[in-house]
Structures are given as structure tokens and as C-alpha cells.
C-alpha atoms as a PDB file:
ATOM      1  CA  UNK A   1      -5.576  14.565  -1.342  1.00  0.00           C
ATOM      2  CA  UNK A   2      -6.118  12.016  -3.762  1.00  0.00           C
ATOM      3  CA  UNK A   3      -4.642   8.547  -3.873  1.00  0.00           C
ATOM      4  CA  UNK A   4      -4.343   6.366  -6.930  1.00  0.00           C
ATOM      5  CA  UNK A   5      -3.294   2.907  -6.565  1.00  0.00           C
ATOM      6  CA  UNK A   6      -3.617   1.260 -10.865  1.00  0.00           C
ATOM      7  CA  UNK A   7      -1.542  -2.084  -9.821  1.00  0.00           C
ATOM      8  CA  UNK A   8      -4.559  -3.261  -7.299  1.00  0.00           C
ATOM      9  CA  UNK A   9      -6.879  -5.802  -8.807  1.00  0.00           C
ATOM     10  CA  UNK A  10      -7.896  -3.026 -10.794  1.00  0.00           C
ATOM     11  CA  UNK A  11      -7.393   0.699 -10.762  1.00  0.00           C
ATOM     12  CA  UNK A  12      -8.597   2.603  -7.756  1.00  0.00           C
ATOM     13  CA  UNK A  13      -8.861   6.065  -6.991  1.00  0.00           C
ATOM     14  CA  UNK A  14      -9.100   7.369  -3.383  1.00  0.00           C
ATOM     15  CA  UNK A  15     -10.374  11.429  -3.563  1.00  0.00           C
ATOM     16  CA  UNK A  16     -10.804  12.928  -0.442  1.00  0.00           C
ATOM     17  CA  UNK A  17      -9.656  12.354   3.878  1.00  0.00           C
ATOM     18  CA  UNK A  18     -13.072  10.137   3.930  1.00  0.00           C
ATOM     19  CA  UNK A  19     -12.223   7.836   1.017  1.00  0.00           C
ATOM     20  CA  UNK A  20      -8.435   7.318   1.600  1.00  0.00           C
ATOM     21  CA  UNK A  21      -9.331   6.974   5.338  1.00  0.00           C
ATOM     22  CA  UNK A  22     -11.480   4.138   4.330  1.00  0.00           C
ATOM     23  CA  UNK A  23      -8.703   2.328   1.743  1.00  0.00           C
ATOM     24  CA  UNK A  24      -6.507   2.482   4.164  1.00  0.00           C
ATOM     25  CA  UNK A  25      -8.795   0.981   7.461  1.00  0.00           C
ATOM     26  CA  UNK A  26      -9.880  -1.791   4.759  1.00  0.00           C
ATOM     27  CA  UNK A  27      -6.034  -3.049   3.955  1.00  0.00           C
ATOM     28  CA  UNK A  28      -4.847  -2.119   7.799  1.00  0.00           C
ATOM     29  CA  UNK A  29      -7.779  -4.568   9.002  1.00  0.00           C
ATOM     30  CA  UNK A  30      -6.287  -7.159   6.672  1.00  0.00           C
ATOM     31  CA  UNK A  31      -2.870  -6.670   8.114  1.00  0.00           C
ATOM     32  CA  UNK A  32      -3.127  -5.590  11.492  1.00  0.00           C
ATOM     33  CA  UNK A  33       0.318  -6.243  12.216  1.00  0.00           C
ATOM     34  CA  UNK A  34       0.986  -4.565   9.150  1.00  0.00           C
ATOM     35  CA  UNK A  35       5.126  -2.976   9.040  1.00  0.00           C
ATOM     36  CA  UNK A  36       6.504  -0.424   6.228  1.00  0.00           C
ATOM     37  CA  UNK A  37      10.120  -0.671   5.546  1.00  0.00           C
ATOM     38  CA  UNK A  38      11.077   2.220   3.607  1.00  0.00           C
ATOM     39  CA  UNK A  39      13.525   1.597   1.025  1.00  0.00           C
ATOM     40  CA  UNK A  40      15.435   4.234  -1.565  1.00  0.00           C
ATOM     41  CA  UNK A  41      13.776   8.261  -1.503  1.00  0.00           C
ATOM     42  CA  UNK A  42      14.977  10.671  -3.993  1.00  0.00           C
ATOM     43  CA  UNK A  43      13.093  14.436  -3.814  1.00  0.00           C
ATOM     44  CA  UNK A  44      11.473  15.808  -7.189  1.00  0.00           C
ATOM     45  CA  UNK A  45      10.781  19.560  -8.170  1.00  0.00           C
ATOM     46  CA  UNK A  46       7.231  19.300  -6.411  1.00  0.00           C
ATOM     47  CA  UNK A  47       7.043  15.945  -4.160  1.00  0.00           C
ATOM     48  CA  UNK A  48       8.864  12.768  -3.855  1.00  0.00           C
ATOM     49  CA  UNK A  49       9.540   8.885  -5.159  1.00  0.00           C
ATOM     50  CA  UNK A  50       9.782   6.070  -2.139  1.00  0.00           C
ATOM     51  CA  UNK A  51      10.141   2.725  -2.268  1.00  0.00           C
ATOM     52  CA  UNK A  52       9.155   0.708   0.411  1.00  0.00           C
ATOM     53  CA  UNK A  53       8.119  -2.739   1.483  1.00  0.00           C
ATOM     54  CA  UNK A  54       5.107  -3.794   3.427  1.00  0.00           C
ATOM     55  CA  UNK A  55       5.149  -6.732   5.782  1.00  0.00           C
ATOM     56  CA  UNK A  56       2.739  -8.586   7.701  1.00  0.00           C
ATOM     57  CA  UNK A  57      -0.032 -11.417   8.047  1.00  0.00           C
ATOM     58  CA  UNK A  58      -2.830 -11.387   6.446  1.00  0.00           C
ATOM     59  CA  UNK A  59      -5.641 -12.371   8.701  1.00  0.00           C
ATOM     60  CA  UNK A  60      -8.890 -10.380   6.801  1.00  0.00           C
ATOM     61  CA  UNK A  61     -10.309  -9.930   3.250  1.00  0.00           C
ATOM     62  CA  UNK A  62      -8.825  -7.041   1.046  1.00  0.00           C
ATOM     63  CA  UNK A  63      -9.554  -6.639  -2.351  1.00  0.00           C
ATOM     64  CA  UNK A  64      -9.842 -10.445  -3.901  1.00  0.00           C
ATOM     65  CA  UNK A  65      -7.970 -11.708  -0.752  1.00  0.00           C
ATOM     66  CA  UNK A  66      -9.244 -13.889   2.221  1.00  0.00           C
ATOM     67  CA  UNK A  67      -7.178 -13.563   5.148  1.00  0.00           C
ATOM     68  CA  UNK A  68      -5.060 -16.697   5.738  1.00  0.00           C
ATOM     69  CA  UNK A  69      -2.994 -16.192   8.610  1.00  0.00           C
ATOM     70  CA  UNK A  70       0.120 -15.858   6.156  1.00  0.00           C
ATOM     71  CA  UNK A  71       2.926 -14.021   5.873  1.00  0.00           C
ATOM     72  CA  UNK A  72       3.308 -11.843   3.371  1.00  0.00           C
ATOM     73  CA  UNK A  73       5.685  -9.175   1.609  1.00  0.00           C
ATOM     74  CA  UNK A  74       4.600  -6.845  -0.662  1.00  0.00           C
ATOM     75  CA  UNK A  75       7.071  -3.777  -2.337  1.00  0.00           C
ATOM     76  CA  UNK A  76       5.953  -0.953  -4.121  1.00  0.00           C
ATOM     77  CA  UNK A  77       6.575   2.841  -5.017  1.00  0.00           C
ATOM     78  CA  UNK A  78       4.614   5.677  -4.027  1.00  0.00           C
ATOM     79  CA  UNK A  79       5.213   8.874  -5.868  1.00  0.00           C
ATOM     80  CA  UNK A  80       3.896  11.584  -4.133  1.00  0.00           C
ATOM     81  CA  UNK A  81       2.935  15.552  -4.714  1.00  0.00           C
ATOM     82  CA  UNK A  82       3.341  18.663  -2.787  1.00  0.00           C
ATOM     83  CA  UNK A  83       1.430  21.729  -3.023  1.00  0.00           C
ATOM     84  CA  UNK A  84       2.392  24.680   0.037  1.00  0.00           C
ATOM     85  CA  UNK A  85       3.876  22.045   2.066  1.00  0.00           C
ATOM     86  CA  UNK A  86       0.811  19.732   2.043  1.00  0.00           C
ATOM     87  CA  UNK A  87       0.875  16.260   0.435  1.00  0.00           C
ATOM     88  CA  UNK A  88      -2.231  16.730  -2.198  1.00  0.00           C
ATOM     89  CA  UNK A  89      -1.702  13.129  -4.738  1.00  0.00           C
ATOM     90  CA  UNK A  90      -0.142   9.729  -3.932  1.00  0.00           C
ATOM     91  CA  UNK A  91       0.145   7.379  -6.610  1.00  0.00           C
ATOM     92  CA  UNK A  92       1.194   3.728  -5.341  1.00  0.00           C
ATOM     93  CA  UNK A  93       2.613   1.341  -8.090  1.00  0.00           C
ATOM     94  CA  UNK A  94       2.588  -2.702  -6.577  1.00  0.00           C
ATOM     95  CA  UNK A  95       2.214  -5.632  -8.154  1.00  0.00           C
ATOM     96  CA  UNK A  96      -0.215  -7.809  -6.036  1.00  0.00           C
ATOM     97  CA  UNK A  97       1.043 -10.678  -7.907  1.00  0.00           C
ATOM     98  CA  UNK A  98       3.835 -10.441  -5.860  1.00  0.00           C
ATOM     99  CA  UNK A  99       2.508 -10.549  -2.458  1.00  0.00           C
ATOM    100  CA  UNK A 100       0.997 -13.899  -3.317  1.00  0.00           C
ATOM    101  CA  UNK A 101       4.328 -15.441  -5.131  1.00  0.00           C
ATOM    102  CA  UNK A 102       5.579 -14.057  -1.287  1.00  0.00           C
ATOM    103  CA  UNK A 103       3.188 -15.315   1.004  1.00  0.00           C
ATOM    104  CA  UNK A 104       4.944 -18.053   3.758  1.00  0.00           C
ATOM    105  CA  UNK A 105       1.973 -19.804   6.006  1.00  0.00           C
ATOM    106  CA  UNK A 106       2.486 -19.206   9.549  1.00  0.00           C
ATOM    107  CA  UNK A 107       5.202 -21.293  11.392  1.00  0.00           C
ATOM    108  CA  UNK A 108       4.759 -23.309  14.337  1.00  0.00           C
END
């Protein structure tokens, strides 16, 4: 499987179980309490378009980020393709801009 995220910092591309395992331990680290909302799904000819919405504080590093205890929102698309039943590409479109125009520090 490969997964391509070009809105991150800069483009990234995730090929293989070890590398997307990896991408995703480094941004789940940052967000342990990390929730995905999904939003609209519509089914294509060989895979699928969702958008969703992450939420969650961000108490580590990822990417240019230090963790500040913050809230944070962050939507996005994946687009995603099937081959015999198995998902084999994921390409996520986010605007990180957006998750720090959405950032609230921590209440109480």
C-alpha cells in the first residue's frame, strides 16, 4: 500500500506496511487522544473519496509541530484505491494551515 500525503509541510510518500506504520505511530504519538469524524463518502469505479475531520490535542512533535497541549481540528480528504478487495494507495489532501488557524489552548 502506498500512502501519499502532498498538503504536509511538504510532500510525503509512505510505500510499504513498515513506512505507513511509522507515519502513522509519529502523528498518533502527537495526538494520542486523536478522534476521526468521518464526513461525506461517495464510491468510485476502483476505490473511494472520504472526507473526514481529525480532532484532538496535540501534546508531541509532528512534522514542524511541538506539542502544546492544544486543541486542534484538522479536515481533509483521503481518496483511496482498491485492487481484489485490498486497499493498495491512499492519497490524503489537508491543509496544515488549517489545524493551526484551529488550534484552542486547553481550558481550565
Amino acid at each position: 500500500m502506498v500512502a501519499n500525503d502532498p498538503a504536509l509541510h511538504s510532500p510525503e510518500r509512505f510505500e510499504g506496511a513498515e513506512e505507513i506504520e511509522e507515519g502513522v505511530t509519529v502523528f498518533m504519538d502527537a495526538v494520542p487522544d486523536l478522534v476521526v469524524e468521518p464526513g461525506a463518502y461517495a464510491e468510485t469505479g476502483d476505490g473511494a473519496i472520504l472526507e473526514w475531520t481529525c480532532r484532538g490535542h496535540d501534546t508531541g512533535a509532528w512534522g514542524d509541530w511541538t506539542g502544546r497541549g492544544e486543541e486542534l481540528e484538522l479536515p481533509g480528504v483521503s481518496i483511496v484505491r482498491l485492487s481484489d478487495g485490498r486497499l493498495v494507495e491512499e492519497r490524503m489532501y489537508l491543509d496544515p494551515n488549517m489545524t493551526t488557524r484551529n488550534r484552542r489552548p486547553p481550558q481550565g
